[in-house]
N, C-alpha and C. Protein backbone atom coordinates (compact mmCIF):
# COMPACT_ATOMS: atom_id res chain seq x y z
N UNK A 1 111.88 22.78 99.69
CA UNK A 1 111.71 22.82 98.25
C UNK A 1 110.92 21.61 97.81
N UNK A 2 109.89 21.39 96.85
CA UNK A 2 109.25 20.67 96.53
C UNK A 2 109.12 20.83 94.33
N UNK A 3 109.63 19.45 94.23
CA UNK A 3 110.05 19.00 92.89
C UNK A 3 108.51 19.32 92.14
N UNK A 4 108.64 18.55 90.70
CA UNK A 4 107.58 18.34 89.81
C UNK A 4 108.34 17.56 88.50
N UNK A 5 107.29 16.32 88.47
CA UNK A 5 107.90 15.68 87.50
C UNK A 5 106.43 14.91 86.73
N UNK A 6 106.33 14.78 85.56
CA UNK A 6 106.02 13.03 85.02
C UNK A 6 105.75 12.37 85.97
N UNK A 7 104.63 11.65 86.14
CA UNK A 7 105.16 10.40 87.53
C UNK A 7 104.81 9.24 87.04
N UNK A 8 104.43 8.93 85.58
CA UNK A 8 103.93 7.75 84.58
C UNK A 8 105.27 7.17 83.80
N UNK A 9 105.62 6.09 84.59
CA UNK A 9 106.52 5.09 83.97
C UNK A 9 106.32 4.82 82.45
N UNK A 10 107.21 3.77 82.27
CA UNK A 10 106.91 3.52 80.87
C UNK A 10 105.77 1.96 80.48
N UNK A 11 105.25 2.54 78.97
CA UNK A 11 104.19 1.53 78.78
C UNK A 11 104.30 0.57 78.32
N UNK A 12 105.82 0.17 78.25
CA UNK A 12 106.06 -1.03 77.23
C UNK A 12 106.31 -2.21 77.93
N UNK A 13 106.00 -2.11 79.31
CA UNK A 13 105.95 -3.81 79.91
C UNK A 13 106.83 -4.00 80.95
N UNK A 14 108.26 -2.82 80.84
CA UNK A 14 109.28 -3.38 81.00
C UNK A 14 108.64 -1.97 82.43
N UNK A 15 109.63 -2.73 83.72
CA UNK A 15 109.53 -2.12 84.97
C UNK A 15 109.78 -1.00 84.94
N UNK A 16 109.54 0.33 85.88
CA UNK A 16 109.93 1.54 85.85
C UNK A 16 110.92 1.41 86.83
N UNK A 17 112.46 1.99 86.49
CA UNK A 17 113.72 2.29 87.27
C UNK A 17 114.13 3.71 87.73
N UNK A 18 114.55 3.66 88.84
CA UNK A 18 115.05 4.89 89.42
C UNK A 18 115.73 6.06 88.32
N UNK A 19 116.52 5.11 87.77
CA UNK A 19 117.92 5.43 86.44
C UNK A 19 117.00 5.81 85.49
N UNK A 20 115.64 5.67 85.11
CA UNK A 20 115.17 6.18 83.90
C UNK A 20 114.46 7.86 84.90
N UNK A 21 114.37 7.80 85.70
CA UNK A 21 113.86 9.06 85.98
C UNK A 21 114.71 10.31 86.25
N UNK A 22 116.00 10.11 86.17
CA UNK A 22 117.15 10.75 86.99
C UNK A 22 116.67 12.04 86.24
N UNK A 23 116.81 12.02 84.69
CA UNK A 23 116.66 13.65 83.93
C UNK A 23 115.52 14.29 84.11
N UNK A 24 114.42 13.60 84.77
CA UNK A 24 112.71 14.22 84.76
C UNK A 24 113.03 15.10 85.76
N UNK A 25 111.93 16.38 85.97
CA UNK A 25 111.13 17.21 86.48
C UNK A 25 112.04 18.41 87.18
N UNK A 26 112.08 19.68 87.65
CA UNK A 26 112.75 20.39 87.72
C UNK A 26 114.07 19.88 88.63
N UNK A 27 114.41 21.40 89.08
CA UNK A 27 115.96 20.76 89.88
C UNK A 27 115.83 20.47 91.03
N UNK A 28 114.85 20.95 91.53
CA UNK A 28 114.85 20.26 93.07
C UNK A 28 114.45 18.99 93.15
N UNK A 29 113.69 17.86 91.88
CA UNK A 29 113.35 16.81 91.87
C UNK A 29 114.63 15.82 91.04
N UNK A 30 115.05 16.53 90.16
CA UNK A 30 116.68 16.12 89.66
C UNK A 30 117.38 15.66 91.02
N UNK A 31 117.66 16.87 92.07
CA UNK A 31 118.88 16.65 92.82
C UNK A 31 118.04 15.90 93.79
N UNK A 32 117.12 15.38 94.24
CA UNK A 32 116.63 14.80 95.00
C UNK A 32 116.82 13.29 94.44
N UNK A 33 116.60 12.77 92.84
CA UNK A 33 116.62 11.63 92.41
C UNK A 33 117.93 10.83 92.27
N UNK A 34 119.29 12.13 92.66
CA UNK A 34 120.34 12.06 92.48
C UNK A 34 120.63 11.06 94.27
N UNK A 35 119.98 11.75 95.20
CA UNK A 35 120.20 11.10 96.50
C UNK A 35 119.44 10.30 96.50
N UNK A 36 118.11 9.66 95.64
CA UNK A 36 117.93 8.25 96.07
C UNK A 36 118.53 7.54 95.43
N UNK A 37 119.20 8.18 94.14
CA UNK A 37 120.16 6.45 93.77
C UNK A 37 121.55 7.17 94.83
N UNK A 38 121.91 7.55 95.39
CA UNK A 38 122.99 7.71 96.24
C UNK A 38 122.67 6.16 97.42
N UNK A 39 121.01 6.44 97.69
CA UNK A 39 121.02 5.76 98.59
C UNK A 39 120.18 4.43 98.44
N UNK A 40 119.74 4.16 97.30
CA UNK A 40 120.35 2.69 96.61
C UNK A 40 121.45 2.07 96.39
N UNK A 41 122.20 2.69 95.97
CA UNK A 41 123.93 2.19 96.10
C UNK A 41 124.21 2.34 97.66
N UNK A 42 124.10 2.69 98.30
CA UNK A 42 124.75 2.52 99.82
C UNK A 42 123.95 0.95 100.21
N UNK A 43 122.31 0.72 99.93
CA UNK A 43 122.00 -0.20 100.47
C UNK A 43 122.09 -1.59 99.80
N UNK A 44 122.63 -1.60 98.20
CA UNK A 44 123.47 -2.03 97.50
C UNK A 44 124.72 -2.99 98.56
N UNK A 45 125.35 -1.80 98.69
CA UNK A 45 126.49 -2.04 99.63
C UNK A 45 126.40 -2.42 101.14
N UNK A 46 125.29 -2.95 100.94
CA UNK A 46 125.10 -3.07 102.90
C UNK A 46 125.22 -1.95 103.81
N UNK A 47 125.66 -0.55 103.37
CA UNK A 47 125.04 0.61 103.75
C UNK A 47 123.93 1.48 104.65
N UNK A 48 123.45 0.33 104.78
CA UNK A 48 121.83 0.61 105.68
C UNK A 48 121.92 2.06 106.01
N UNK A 49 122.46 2.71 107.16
CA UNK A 49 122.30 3.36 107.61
C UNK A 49 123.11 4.93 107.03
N UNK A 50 123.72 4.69 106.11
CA UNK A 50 123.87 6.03 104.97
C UNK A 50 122.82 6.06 103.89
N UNK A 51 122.21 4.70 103.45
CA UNK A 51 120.94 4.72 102.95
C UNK A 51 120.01 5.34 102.94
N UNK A 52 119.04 4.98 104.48
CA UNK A 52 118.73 5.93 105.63
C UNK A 52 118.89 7.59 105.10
N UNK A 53 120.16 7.60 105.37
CA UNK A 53 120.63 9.52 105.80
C UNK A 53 120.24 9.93 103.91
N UNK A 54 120.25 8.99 103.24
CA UNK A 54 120.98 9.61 101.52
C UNK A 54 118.95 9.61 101.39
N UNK A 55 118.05 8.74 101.56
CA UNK A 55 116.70 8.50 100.98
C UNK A 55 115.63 10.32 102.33
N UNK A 56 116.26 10.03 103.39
CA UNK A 56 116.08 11.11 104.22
C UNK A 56 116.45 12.69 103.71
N UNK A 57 117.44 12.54 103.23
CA UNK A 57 117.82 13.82 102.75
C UNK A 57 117.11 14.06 101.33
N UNK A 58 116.94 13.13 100.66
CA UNK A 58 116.09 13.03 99.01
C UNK A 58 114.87 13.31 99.33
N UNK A 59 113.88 12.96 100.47
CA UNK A 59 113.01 13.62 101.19
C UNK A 59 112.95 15.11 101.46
N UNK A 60 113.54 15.67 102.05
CA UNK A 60 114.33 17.20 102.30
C UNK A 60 114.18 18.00 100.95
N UNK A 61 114.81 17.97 100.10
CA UNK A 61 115.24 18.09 99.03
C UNK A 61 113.36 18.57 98.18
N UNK A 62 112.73 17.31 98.01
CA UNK A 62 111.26 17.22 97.51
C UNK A 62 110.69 16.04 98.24
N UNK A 63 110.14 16.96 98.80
CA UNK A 63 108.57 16.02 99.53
C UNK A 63 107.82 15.32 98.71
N UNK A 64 107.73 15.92 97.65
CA UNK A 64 107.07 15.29 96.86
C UNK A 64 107.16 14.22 95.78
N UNK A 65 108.42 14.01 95.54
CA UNK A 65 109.25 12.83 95.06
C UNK A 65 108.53 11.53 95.41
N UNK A 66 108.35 10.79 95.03
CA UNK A 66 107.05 9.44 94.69
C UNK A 66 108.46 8.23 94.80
N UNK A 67 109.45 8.25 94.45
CA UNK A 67 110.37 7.55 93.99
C UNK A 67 111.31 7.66 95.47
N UNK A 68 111.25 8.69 95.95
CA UNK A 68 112.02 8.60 97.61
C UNK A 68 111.51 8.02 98.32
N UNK A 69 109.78 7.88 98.54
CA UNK A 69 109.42 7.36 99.54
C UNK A 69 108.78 5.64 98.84
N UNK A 70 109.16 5.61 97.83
CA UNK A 70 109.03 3.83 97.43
C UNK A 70 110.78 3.54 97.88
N UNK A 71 111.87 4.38 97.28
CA UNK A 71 113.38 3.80 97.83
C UNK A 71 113.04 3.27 99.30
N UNK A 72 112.42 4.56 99.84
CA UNK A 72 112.66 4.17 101.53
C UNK A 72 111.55 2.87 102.02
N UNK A 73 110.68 3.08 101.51
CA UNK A 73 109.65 1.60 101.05
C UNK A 73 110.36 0.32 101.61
N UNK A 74 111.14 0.51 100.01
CA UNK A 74 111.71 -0.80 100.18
C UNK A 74 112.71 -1.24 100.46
N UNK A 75 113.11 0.02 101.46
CA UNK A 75 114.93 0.25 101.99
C UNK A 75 114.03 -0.70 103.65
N UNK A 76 112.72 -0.22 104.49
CA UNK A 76 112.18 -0.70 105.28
C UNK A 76 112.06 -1.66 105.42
N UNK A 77 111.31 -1.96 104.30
CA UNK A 77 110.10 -3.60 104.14
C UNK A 77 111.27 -4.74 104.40
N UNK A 78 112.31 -4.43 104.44
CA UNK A 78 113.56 -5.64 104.69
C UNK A 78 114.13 -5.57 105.48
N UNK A 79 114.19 -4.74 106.10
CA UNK A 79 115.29 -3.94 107.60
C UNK A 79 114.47 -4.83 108.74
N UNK A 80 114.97 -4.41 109.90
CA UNK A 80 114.45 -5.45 111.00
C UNK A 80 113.32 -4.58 111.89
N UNK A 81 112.48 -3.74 111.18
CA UNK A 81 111.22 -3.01 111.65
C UNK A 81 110.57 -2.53 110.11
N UNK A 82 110.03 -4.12 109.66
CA UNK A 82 109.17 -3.70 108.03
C UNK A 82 108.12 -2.97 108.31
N UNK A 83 107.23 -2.83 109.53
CA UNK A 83 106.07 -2.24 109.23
C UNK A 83 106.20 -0.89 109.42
N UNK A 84 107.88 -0.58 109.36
CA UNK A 84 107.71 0.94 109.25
C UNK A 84 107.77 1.35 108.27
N UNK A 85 107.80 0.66 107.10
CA UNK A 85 107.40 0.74 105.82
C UNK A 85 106.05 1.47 104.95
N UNK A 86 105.13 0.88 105.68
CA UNK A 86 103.66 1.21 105.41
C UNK A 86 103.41 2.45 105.20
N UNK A 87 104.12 3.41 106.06
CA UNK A 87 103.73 5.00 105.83
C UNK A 87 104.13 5.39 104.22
N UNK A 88 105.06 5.39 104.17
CA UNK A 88 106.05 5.68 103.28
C UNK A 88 105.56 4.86 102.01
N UNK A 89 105.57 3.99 102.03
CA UNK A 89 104.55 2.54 100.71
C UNK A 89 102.94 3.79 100.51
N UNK A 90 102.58 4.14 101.60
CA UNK A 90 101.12 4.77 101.20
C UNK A 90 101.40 6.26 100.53
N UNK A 91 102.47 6.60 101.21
CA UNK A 91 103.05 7.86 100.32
C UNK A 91 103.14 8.17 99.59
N UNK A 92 103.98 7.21 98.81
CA UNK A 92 104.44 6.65 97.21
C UNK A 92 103.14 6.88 96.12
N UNK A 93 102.39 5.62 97.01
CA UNK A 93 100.79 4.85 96.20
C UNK A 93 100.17 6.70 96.10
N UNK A 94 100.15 7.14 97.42
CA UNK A 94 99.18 8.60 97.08
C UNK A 94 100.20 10.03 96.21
N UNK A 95 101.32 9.84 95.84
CA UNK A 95 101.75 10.84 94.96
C UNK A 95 101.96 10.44 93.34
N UNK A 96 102.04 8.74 93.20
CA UNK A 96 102.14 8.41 92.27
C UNK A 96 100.64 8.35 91.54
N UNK A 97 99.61 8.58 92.41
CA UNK A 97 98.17 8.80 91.51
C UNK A 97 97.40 7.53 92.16
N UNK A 98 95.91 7.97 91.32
CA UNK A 98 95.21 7.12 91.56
C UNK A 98 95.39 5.30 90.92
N UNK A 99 94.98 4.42 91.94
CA UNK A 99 95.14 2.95 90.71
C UNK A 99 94.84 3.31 89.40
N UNK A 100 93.92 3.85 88.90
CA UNK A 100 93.94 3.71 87.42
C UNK A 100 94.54 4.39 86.82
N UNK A 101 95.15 5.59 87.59
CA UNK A 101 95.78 6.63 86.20
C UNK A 101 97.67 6.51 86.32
N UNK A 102 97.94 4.72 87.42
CA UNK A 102 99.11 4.40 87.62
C UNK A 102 99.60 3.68 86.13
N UNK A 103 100.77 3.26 86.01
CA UNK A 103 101.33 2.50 85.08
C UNK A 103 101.32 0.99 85.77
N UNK A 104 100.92 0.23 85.26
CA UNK A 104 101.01 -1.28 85.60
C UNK A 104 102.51 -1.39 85.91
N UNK A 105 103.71 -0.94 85.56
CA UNK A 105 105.11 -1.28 86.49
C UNK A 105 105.18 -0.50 87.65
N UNK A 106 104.65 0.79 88.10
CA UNK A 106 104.52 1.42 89.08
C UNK A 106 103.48 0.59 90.12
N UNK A 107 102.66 -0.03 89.48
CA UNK A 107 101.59 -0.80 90.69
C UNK A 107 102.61 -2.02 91.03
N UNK A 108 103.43 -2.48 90.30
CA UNK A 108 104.06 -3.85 90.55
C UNK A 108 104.80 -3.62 91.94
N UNK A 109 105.59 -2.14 91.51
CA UNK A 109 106.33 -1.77 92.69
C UNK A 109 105.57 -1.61 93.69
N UNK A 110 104.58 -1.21 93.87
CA UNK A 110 104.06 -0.84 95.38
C UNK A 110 103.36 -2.05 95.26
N UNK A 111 102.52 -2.45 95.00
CA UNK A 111 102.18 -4.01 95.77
C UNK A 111 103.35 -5.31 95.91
N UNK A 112 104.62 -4.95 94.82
CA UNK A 112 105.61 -5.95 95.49
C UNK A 112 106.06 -5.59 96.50
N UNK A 113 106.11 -4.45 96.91
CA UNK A 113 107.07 -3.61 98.19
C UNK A 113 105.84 -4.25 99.48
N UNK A 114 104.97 -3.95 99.07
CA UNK A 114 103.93 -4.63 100.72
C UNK A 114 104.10 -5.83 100.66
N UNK A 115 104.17 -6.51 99.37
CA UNK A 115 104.46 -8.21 99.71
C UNK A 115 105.68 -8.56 100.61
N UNK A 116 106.82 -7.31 100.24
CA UNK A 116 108.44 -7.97 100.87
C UNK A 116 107.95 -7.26 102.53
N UNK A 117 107.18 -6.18 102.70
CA UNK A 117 107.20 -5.87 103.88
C UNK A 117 106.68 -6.72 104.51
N UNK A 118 105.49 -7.92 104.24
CA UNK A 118 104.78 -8.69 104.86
C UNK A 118 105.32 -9.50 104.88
N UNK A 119 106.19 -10.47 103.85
CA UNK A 119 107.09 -11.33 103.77
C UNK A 119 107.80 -11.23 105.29
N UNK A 120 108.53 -9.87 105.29
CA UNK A 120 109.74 -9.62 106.30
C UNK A 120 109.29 -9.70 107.52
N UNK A 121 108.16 -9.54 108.01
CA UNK A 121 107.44 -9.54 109.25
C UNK A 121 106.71 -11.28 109.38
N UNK A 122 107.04 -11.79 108.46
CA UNK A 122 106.43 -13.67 108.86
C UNK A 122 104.75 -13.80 108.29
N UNK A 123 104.61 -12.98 107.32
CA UNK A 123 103.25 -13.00 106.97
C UNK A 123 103.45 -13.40 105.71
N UNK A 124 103.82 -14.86 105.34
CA UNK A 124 104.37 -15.25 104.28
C UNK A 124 102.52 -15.64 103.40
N UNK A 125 101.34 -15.82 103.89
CA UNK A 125 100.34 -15.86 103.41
C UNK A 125 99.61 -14.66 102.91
N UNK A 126 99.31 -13.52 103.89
CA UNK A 126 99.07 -12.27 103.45
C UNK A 126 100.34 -11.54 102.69
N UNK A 127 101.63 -12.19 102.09
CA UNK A 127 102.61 -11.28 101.23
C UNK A 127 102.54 -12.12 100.23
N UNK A 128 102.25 -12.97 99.43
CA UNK A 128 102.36 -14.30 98.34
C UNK A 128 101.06 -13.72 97.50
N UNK A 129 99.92 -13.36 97.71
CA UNK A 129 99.19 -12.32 96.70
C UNK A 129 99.62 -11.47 96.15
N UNK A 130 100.11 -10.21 97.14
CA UNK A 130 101.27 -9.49 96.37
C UNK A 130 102.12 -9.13 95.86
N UNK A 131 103.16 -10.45 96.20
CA UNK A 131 104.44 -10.79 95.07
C UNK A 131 104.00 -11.44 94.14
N UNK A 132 102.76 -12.38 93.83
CA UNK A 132 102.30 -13.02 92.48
C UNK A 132 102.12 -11.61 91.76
N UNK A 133 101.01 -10.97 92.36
CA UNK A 133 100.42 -10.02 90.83
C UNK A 133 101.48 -9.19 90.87
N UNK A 134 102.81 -8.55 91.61
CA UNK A 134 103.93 -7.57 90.97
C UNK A 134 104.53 -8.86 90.12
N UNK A 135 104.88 -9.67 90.29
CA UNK A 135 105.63 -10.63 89.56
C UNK A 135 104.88 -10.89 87.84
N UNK A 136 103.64 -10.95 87.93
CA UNK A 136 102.63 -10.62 86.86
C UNK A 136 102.78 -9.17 86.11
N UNK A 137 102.47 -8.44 86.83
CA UNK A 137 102.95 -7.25 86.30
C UNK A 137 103.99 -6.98 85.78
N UNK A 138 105.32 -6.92 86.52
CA UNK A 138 106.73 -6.99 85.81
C UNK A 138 107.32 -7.76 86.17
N UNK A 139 106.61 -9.15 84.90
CA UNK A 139 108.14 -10.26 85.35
C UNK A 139 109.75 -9.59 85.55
N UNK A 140 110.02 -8.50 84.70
CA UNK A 140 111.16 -8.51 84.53
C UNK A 140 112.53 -8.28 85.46
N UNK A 141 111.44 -7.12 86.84
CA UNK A 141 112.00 -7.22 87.66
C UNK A 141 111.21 -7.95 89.00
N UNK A 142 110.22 -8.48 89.14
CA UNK A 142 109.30 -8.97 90.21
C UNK A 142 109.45 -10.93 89.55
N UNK A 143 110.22 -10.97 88.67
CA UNK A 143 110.38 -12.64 88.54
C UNK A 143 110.33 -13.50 89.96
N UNK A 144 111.66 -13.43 90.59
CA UNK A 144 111.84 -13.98 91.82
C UNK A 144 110.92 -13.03 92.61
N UNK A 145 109.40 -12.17 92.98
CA UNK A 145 109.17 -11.64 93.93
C UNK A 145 109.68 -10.89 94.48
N UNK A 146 111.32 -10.41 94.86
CA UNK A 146 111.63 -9.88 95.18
C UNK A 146 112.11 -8.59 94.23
N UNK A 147 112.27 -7.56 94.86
CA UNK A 147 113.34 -6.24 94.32
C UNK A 147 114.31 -6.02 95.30
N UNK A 148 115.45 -5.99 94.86
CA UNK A 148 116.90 -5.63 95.44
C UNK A 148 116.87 -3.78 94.95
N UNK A 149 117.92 -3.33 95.76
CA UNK A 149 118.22 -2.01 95.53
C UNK A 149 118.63 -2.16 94.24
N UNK A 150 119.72 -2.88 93.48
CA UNK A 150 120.36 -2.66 92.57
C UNK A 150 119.31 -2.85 91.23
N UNK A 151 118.32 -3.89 91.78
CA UNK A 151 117.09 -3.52 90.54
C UNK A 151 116.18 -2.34 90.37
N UNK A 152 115.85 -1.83 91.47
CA UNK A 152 115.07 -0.51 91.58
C UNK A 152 115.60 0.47 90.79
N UNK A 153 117.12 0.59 91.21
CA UNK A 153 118.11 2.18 90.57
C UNK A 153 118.43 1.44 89.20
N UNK A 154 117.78 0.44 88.31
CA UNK A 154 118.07 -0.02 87.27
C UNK A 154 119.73 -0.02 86.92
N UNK A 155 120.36 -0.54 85.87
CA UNK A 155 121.39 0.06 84.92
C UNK A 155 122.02 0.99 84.53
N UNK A 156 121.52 2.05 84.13
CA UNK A 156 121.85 3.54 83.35
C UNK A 156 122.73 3.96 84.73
N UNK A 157 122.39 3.99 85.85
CA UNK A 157 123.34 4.72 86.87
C UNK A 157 124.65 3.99 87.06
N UNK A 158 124.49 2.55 86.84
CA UNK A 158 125.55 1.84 87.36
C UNK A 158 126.50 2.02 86.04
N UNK A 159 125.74 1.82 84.67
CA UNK A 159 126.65 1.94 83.47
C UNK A 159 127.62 2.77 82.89
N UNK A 160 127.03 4.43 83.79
CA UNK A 160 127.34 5.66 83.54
C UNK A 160 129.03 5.42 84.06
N UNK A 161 128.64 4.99 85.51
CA UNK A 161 129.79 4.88 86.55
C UNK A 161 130.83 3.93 86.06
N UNK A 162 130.74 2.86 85.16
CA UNK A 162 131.54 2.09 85.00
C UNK A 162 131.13 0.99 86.23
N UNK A 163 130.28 0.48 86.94
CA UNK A 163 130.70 -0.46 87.67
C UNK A 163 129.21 -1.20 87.56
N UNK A 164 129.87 -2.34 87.55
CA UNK A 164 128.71 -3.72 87.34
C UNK A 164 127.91 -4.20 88.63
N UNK A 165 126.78 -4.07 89.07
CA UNK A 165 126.47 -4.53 89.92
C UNK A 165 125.68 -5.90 89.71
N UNK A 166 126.24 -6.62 90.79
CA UNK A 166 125.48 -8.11 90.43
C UNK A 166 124.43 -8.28 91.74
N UNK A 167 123.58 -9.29 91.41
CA UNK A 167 122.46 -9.63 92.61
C UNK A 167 123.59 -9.92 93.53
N UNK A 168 122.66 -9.77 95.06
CA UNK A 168 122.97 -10.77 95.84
C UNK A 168 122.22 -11.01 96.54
N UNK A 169 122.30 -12.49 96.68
CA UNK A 169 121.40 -12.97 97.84
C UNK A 169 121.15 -12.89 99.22
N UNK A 170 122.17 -11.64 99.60
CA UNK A 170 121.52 -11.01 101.18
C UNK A 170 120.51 -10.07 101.07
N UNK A 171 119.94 -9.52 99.66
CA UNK A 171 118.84 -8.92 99.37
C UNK A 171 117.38 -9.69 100.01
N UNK A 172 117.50 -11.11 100.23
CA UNK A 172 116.24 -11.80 100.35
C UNK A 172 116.51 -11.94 101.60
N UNK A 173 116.01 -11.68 102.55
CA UNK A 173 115.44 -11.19 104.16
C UNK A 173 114.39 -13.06 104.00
């Protein structure tokens, strides 16, 4: 089954979140957006490997989902094999559109996601271009350079649930 949604974040500055897309595009892209915040919260939780199974199956679900293969992006770019990231980062970049017809918080995400993958692999010179301009793009969530799971799946999911998620610093690899 293969979804259809919107794939243009919002224009007001502020980052595009998993949690603002949950209600977009039919049901096979609904229940697919439902398993990547499944599997943001697992990697939330140190989860890795239900992460994995929850962003894999959101794959399944719609291939075409832009937002599964940035989760798995940046479920990679930190794990202890980042450059298996790259496929999946080019995935994203080619369903979410061309550079120009992207949203400046959607570019933040995919050039911060290659910065943390390069970061994670010791390429702290070739990843420091790309965490400046996402950090430019959306201070709001690219301030520190980094994105954690719990920033990606924004608020709205965690708020719904009743439960507060706070940073943590085993997010930074």
């Amino acid at each position: 089954m293969t979804g259809c949604a919107s794939l243009s974040g919002s224009s007001s500055g502020k980052a595009v979140t998993v949690s603002e897309q949950l209600d977009r595009g039919d049901a096979a892209r609904r229940a697919s957006m439902r398993l990547v915040v499944a599997g943001l919260e697992a990697d939330e939780a140190s989860d890795r490997a239900q992460a994995l199974n929850e962003y894999e199956a959101a794959l399944r679900v719609d291939a075409l989902n832009p937002y599964a293969y940035l989760a798995l992006a940046r479920h990679l770019a930190v794990g202890r094999q980042p450059e298996r990231s790259f496929p999946y980062l080019e995935q994203a970049e080619s369903l979410f559109g061309s550079e120009m017809d992207r949203d400046a918080e959607i570019e933040a995400h995919l050039l911060g996601i290659r910065g943390m993958a390069l970061w994670t692999q010791g390429y702290a010179g070739k990843a420091t271009p790309f965490l400046e301009r996402a950090q430019q793009l959306a201070p709001d969530l690219w301030g520190d350079q980094w994105l954690s799971a719990r920033e990606l799946l924004g608020t709205r999911r965690a708020e719904v649930q009743g439960v507060q998620l706070q940073p943590r610093e085993s997010d930074r690899v």
